[in-house]
Protein backbone atom coordinates (compact mmCIF):
# COMPACT_ATOMS: atom_id res chain seq x y z
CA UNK A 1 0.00 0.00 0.00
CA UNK A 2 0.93 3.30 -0.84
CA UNK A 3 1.71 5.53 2.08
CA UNK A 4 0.34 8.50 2.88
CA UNK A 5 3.98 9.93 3.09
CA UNK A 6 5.25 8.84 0.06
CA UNK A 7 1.80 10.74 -1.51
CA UNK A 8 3.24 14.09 -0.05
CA UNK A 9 6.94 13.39 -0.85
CA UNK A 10 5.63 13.05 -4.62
CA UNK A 11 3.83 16.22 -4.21
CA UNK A 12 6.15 18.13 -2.73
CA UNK A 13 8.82 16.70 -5.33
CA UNK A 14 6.53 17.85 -8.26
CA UNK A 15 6.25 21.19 -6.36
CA UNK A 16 9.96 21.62 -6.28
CA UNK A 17 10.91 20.47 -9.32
CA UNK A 18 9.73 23.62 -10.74
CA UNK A 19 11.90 26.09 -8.78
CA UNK A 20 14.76 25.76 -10.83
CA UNK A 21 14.85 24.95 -14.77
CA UNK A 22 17.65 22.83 -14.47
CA UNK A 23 15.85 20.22 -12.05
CA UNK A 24 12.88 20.49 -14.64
CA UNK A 25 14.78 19.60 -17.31
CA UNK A 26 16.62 16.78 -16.17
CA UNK A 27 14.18 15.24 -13.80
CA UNK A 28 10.32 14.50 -14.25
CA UNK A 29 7.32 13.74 -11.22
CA UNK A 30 4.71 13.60 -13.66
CA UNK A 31 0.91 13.63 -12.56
CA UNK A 32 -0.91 10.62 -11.87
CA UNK A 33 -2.92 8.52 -14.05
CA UNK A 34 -5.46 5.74 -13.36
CA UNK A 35 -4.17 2.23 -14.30
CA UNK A 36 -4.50 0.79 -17.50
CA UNK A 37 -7.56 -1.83 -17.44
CA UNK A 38 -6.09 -5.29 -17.68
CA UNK A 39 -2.75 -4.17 -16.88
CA UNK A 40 -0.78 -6.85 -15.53
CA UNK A 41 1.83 -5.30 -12.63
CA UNK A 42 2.12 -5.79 -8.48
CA UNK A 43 -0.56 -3.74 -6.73
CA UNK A 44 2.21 -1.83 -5.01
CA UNK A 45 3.04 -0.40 -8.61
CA UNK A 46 -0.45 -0.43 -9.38
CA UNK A 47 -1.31 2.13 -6.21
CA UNK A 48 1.76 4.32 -7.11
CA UNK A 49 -0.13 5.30 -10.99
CA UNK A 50 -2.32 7.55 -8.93
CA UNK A 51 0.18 9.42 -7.31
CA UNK A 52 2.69 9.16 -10.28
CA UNK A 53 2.88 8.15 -13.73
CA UNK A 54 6.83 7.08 -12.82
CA UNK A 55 8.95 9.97 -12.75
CA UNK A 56 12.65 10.56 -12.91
CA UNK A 57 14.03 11.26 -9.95
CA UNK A 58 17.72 11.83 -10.76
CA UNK A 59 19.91 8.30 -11.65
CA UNK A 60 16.76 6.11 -10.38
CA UNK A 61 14.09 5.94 -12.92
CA UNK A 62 10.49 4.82 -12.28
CA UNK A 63 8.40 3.71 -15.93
CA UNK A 64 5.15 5.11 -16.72
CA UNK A 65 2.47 2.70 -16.94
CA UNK A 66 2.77 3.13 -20.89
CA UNK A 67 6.22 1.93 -21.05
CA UNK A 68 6.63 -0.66 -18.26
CA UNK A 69 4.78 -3.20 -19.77
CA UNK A 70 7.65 -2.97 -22.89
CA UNK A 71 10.37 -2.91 -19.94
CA UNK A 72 9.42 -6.60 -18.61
CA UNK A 73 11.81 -7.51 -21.39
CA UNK A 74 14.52 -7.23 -18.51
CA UNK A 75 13.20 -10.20 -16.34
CA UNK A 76 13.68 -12.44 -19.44
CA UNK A 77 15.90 -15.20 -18.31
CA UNK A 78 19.54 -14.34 -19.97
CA UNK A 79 21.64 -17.46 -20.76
CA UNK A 80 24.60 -17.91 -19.03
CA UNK A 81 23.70 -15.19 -16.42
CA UNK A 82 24.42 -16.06 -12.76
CA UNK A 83 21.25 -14.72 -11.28
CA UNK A 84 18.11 -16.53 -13.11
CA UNK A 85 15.24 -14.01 -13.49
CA UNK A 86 11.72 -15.17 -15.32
CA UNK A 87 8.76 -12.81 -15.66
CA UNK A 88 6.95 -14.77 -13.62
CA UNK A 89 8.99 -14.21 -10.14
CA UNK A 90 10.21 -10.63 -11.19
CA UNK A 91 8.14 -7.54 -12.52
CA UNK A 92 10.77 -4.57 -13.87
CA UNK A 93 9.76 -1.30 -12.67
CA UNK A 94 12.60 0.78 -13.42
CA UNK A 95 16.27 1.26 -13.38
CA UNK A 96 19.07 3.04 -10.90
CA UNK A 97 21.40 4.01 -13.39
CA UNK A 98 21.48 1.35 -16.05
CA UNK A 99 20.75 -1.34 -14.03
CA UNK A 100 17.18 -2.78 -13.64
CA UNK A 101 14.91 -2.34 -10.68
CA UNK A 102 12.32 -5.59 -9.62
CA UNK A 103 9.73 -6.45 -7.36
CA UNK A 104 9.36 -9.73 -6.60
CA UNK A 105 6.14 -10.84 -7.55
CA UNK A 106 5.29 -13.29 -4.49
CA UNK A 107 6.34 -10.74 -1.82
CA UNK A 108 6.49 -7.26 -3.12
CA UNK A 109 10.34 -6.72 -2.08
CA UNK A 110 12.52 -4.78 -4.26
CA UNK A 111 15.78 -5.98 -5.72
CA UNK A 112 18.45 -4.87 -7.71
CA UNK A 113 22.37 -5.34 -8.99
CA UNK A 114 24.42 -3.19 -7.27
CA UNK A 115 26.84 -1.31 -9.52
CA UNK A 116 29.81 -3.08 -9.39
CA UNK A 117 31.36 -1.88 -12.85
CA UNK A 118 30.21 -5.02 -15.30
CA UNK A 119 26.48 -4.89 -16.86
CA UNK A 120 24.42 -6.05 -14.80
CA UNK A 121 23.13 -9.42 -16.37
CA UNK A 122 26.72 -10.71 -15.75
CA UNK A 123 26.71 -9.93 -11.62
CA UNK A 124 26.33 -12.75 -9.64
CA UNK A 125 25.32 -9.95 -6.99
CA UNK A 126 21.76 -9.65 -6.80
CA UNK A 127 20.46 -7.69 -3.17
CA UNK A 128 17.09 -6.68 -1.42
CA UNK A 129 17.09 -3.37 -1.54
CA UNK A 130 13.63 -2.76 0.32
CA UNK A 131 10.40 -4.68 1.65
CA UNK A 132 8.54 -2.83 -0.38
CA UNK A 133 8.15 -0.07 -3.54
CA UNK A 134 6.82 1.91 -0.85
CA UNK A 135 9.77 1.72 1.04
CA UNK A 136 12.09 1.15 -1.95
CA UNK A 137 10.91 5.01 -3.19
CA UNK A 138 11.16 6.65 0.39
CA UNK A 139 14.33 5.47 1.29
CA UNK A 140 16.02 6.07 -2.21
CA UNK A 141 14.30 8.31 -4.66
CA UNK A 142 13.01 10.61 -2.27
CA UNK A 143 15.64 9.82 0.86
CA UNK A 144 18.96 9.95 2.11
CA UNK A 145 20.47 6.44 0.53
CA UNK A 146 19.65 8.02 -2.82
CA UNK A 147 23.23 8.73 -3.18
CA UNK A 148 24.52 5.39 -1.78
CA UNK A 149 22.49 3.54 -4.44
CA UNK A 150 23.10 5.68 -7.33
CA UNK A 151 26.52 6.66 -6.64
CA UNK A 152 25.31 9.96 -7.32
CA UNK A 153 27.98 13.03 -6.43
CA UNK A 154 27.06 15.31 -3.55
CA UNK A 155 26.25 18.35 -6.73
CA UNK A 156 23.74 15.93 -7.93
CA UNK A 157 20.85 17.88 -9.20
CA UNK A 158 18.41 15.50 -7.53
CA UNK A 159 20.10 15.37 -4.40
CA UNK A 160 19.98 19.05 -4.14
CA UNK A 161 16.42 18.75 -5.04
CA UNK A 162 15.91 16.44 -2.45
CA UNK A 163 18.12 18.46 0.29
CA UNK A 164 15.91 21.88 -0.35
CA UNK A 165 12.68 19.57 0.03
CA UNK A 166 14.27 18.70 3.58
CA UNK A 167 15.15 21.76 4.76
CA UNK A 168 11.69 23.15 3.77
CA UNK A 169 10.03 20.59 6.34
């Protein structure tokens, strides 16, 4: 379920996105949108098309309901790849740089590759990175590990974005 705090965070991103052209141009909270009927997705991601249609929120990148559906290509199962995928256990949501997001389709947790400087079908590293989009999105895209999962640099435009959001609390 989509908390009520992550609602606000996405409004107050969408707010502050505007304040300076240079965070609008690079980075996108786009209004919400009610789901597409017969779409096929987790009801975590499902609850967030309300709120937001995906949105870029620096390096991590959420897809609109009109694109995920072409994204799924990324659970295919890769031969030769350490870390077996399969659409049916994994539902791609987005990406943290280049490297695909997932939410495990029989709990709702959030995984990932961590960059480790080789594309990310050929890691053998594959981590939790949250219980939960929920918490996946309030920890990273709108909280203070967004750097640590991005690698982002401390001028990030994001990460200024997100420190003038917390100082405005």
């Amino acid at each position: 379920m989509i908390s009520s705090e992550l609602r606000q965070a996405v409004v107050a991103a969408r707010a502050t996105v505007q304040l300076e052209r240079e965070w609008s141009m690079m980075n996108s909270v786009p209004e919400g949108v009610t789901s597409p009927s017969g779409m096929e997705a987790p009801a975590e991601y499902l609850e967030l098309l309300p709120a937001a249609n995906g949105g870029i929120f620096g390096r991590i990148v959420v897809f609109d309901a009109k694109s995920v559906g072409k994204m799924q290509f990324y659970a295919d199962e890769t031969e030769g790849a350490p870390v077996p995928l399969g659409r049916e256990s994994w539902f791609c949501f987005g990406k943290v740089n280049e490297d695909p997001l997932f939410i495990n389709q029989k709990d709702g947790s959030v995984w990932g590759f961590p960059d480790m400087g080789i594309i990310w079908w050929q890691s053998d590293t594959f981590e939790r990175l949250a219980d939960s989009l929920n918490g996946f999105l309030m920890e990273y895209a709108f909280g203070r590990g967004y750097r640590s999962l991005s690698g982002a640099p401390e001028d990030d435009q994001w990460w200024r974005l997100l420190m003038r959001m917390e100082s405005a609390e």
